[in-house]
PDB file of N, CA and C in Angstrom:
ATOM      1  N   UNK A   1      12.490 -12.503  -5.514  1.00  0.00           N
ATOM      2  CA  UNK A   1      12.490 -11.959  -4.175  1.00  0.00           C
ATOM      3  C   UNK A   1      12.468 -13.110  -3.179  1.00  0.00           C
ATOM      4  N   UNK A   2      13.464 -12.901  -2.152  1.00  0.00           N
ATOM      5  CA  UNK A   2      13.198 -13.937  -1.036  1.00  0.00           C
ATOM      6  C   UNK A   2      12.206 -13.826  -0.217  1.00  0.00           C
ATOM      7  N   UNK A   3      12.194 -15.151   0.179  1.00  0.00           N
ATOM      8  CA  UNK A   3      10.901 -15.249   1.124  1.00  0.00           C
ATOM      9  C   UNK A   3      10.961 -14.453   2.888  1.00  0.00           C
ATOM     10  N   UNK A   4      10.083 -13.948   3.194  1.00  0.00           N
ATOM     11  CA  UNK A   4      10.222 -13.199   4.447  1.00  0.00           C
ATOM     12  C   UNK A   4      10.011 -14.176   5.317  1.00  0.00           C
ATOM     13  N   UNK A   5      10.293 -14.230   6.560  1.00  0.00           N
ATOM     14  CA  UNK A   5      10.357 -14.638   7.806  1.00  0.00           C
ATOM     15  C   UNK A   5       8.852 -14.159   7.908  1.00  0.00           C
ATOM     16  N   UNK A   6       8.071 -15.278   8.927  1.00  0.00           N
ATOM     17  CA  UNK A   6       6.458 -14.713   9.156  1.00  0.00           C
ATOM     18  C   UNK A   6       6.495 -13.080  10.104  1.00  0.00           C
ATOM     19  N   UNK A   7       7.334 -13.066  11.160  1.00  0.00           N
ATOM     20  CA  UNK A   7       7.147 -12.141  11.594  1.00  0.00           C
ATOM     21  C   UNK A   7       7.627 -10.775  11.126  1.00  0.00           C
ATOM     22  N   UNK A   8       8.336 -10.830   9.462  1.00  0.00           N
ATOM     23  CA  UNK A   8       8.818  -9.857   9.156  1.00  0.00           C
ATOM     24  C   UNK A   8       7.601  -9.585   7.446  1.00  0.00           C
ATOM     25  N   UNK A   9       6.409 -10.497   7.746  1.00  0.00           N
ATOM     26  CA  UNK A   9       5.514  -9.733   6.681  1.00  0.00           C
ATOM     27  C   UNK A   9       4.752  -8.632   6.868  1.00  0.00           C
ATOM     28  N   UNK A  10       4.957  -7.614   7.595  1.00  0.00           N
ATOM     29  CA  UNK A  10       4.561  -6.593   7.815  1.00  0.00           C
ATOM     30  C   UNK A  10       5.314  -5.354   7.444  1.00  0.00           C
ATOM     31  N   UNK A  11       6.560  -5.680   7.368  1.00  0.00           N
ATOM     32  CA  UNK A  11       7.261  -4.633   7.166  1.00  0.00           C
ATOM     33  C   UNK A  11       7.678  -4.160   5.816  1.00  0.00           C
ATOM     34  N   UNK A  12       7.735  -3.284   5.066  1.00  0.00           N
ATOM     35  CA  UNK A  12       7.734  -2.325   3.513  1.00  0.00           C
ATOM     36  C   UNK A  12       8.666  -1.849   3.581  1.00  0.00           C
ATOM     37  N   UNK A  13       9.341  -1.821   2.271  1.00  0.00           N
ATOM     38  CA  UNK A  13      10.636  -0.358   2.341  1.00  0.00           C
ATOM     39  C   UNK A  13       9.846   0.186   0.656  1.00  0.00           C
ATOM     40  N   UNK A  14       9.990   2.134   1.110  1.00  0.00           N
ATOM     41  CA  UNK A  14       9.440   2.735   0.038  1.00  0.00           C
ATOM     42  C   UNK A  14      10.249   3.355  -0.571  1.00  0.00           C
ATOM     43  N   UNK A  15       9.684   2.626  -2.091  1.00  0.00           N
ATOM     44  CA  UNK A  15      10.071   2.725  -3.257  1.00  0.00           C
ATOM     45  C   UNK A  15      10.139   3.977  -4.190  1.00  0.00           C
ATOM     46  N   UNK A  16      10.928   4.730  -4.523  1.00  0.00           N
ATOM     47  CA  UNK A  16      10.980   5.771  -5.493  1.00  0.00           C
ATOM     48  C   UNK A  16      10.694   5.426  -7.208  1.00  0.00           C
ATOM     49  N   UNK A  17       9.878   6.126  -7.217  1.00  0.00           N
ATOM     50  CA  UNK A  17       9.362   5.815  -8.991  1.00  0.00           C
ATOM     51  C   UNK A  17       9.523   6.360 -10.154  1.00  0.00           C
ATOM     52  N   UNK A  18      10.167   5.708 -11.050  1.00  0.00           N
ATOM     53  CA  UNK A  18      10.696   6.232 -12.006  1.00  0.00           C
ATOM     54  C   UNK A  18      10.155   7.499 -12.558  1.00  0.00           C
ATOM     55  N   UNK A  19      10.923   9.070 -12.614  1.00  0.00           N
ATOM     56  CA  UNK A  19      10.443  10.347 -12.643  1.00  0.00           C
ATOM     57  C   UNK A  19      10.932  11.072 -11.658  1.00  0.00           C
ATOM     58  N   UNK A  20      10.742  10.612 -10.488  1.00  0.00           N
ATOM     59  CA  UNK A  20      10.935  11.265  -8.900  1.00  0.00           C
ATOM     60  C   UNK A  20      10.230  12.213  -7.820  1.00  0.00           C
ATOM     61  N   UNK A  21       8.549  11.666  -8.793  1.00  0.00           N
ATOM     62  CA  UNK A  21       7.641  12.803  -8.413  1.00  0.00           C
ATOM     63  C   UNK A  21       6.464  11.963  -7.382  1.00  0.00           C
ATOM     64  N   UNK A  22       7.126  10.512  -7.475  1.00  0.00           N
ATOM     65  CA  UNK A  22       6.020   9.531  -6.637  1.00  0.00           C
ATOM     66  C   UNK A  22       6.736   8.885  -5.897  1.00  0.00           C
ATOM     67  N   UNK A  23       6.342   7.666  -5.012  1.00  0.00           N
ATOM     68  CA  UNK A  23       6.944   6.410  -4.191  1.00  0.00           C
ATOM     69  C   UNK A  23       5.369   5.866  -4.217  1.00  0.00           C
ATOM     70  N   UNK A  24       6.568   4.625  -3.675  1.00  0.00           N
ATOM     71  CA  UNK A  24       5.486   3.194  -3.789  1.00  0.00           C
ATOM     72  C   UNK A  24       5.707   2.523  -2.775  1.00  0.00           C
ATOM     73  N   UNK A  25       4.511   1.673  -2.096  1.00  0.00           N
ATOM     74  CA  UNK A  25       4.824   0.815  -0.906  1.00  0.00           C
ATOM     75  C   UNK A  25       4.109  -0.563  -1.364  1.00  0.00           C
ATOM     76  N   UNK A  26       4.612  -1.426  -0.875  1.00  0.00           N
ATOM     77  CA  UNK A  26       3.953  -2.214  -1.354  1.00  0.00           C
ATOM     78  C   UNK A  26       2.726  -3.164  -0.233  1.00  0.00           C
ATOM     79  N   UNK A  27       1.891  -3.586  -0.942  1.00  0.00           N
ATOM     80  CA  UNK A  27       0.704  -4.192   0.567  1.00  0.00           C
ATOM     81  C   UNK A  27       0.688  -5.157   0.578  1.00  0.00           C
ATOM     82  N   UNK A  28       0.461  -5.837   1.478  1.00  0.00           N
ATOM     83  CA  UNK A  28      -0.104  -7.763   1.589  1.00  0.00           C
ATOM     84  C   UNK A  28      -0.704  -7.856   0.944  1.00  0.00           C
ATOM     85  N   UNK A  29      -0.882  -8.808   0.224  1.00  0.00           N
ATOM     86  CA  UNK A  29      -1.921  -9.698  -0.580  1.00  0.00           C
ATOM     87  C   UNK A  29      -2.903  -9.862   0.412  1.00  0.00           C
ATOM     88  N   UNK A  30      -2.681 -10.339   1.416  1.00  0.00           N
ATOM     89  CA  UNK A  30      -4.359 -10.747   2.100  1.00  0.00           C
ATOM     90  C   UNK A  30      -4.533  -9.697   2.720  1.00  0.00           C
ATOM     91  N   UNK A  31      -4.034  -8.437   2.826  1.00  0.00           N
ATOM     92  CA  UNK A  31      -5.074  -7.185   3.088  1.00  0.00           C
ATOM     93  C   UNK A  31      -5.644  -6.787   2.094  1.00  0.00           C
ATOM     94  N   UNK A  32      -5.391  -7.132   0.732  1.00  0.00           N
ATOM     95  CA  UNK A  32      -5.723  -6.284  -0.185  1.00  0.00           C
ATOM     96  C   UNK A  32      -6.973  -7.675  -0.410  1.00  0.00           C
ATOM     97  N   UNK A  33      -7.076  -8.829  -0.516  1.00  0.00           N
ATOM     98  CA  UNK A  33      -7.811  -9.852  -0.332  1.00  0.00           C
ATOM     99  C   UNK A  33      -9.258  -9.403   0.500  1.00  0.00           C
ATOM    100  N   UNK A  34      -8.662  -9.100   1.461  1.00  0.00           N
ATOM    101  CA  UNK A  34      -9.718  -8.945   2.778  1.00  0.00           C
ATOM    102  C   UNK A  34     -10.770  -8.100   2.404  1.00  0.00           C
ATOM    103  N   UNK A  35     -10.046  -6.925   2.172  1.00  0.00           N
ATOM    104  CA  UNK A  35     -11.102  -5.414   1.417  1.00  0.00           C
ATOM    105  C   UNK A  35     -11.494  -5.579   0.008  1.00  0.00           C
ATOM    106  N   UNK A  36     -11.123  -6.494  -0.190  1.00  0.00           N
ATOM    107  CA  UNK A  36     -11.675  -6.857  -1.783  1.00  0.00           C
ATOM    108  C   UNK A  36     -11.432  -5.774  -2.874  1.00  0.00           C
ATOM    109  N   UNK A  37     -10.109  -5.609  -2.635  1.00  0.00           N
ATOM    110  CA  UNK A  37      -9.536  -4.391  -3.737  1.00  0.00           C
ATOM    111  C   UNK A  37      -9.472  -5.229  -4.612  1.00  0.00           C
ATOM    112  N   UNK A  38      -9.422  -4.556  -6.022  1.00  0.00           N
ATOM    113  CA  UNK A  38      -8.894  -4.768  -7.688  1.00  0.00           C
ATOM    114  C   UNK A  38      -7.958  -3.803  -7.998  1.00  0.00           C
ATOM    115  N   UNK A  39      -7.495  -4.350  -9.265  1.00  0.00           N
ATOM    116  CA  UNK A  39      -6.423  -3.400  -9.980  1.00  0.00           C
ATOM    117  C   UNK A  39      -7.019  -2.286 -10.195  1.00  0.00           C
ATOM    118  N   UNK A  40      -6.529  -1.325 -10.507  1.00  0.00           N
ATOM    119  CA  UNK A  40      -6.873   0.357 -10.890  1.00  0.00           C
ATOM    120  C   UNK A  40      -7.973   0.618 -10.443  1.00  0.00           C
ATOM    121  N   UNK A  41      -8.230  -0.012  -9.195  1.00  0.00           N
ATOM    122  CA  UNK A  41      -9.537   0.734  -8.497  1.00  0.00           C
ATOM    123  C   UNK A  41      -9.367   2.149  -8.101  1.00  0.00           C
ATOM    124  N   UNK A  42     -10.123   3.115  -7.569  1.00  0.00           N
ATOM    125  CA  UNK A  42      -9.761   4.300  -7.174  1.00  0.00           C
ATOM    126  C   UNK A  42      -9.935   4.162  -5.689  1.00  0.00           C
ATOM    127  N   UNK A  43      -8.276   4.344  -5.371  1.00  0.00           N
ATOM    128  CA  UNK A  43      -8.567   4.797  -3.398  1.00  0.00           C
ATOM    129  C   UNK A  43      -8.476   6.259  -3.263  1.00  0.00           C
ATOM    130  N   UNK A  44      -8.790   6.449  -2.154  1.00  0.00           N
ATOM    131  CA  UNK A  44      -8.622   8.086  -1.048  1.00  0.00           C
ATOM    132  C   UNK A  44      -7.430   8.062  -0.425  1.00  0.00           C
ATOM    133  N   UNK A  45      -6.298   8.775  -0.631  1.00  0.00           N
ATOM    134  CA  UNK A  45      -4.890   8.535   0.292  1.00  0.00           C
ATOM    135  C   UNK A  45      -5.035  10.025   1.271  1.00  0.00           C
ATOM    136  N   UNK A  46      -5.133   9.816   2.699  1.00  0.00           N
ATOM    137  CA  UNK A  46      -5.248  11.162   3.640  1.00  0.00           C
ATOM    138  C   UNK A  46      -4.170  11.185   4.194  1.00  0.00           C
ATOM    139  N   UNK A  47      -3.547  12.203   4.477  1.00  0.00           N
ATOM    140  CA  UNK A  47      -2.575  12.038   5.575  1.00  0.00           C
ATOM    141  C   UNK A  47      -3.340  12.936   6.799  1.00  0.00           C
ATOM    142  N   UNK A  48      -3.202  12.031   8.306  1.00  0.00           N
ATOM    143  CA  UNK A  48      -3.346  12.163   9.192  1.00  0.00           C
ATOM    144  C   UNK A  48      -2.767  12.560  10.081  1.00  0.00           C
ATOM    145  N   UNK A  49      -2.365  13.675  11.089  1.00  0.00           N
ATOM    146  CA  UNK A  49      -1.247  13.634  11.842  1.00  0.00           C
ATOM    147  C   UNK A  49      -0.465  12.858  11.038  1.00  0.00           C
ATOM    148  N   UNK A  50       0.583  11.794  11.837  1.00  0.00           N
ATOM    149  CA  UNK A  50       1.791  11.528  11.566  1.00  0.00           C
ATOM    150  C   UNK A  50       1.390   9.636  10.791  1.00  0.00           C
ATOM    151  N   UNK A  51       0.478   9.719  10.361  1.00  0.00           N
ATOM    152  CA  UNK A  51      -0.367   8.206   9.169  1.00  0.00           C
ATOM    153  C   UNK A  51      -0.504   8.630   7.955  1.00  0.00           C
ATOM    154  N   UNK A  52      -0.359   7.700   7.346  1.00  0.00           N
ATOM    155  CA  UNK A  52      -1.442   8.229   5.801  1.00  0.00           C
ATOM    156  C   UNK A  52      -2.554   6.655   5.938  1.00  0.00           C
ATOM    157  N   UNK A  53      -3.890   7.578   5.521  1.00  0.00           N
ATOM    158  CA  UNK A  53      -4.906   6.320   5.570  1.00  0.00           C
ATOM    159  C   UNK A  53      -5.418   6.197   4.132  1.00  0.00           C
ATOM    160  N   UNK A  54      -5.393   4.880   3.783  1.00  0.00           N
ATOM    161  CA  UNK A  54      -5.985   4.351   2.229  1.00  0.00           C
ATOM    162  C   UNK A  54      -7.271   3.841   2.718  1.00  0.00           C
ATOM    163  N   UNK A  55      -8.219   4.190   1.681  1.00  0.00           N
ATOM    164  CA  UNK A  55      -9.467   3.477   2.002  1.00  0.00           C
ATOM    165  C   UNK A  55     -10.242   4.091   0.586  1.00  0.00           C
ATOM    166  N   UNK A  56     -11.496   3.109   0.077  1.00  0.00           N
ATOM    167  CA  UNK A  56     -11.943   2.922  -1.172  1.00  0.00           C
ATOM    168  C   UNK A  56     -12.348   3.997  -1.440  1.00  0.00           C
ATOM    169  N   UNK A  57     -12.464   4.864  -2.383  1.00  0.00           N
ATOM    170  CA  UNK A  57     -13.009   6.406  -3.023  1.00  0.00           C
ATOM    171  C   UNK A  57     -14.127   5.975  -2.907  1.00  0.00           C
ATOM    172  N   UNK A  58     -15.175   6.907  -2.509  1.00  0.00           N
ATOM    173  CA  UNK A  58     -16.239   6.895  -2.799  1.00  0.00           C
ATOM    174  C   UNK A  58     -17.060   8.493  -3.551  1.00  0.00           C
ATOM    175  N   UNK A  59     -17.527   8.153  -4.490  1.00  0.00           N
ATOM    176  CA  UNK A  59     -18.222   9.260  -5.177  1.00  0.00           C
ATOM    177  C   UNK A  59     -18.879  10.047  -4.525  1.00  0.00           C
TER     178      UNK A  59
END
């Protein structure tokens, strides 16, 4: 993959996943850094009005 332009690391194109029953986006590394996510952690995906918000599951 080529390298992005700084002002174009924000921007995602979403991905269809093999099956056709999901998509995928992909995130920054240093957001996912910041919140101190791991692999196969469990998030909460909401959709909001016209957002969807990710944020850590909590029991």
């Amino acid at each position: 993959m080529a390298l992005r332009k700084t002002d174009e690391t924000k921007v995602r194109s979403l991905t269809k996943i093999a099956g056709g029953s999901s998509y995928a986006v992909t995130i920054p590394i240093d957001y996912i850094r910041k919140l101190k996510w791991r692999g196969k952690q469990k998030l909460e995906v909401k959709l909001y009005q016209d957002r969807i918000i990710i944020r850590d599951w909590k029991p």
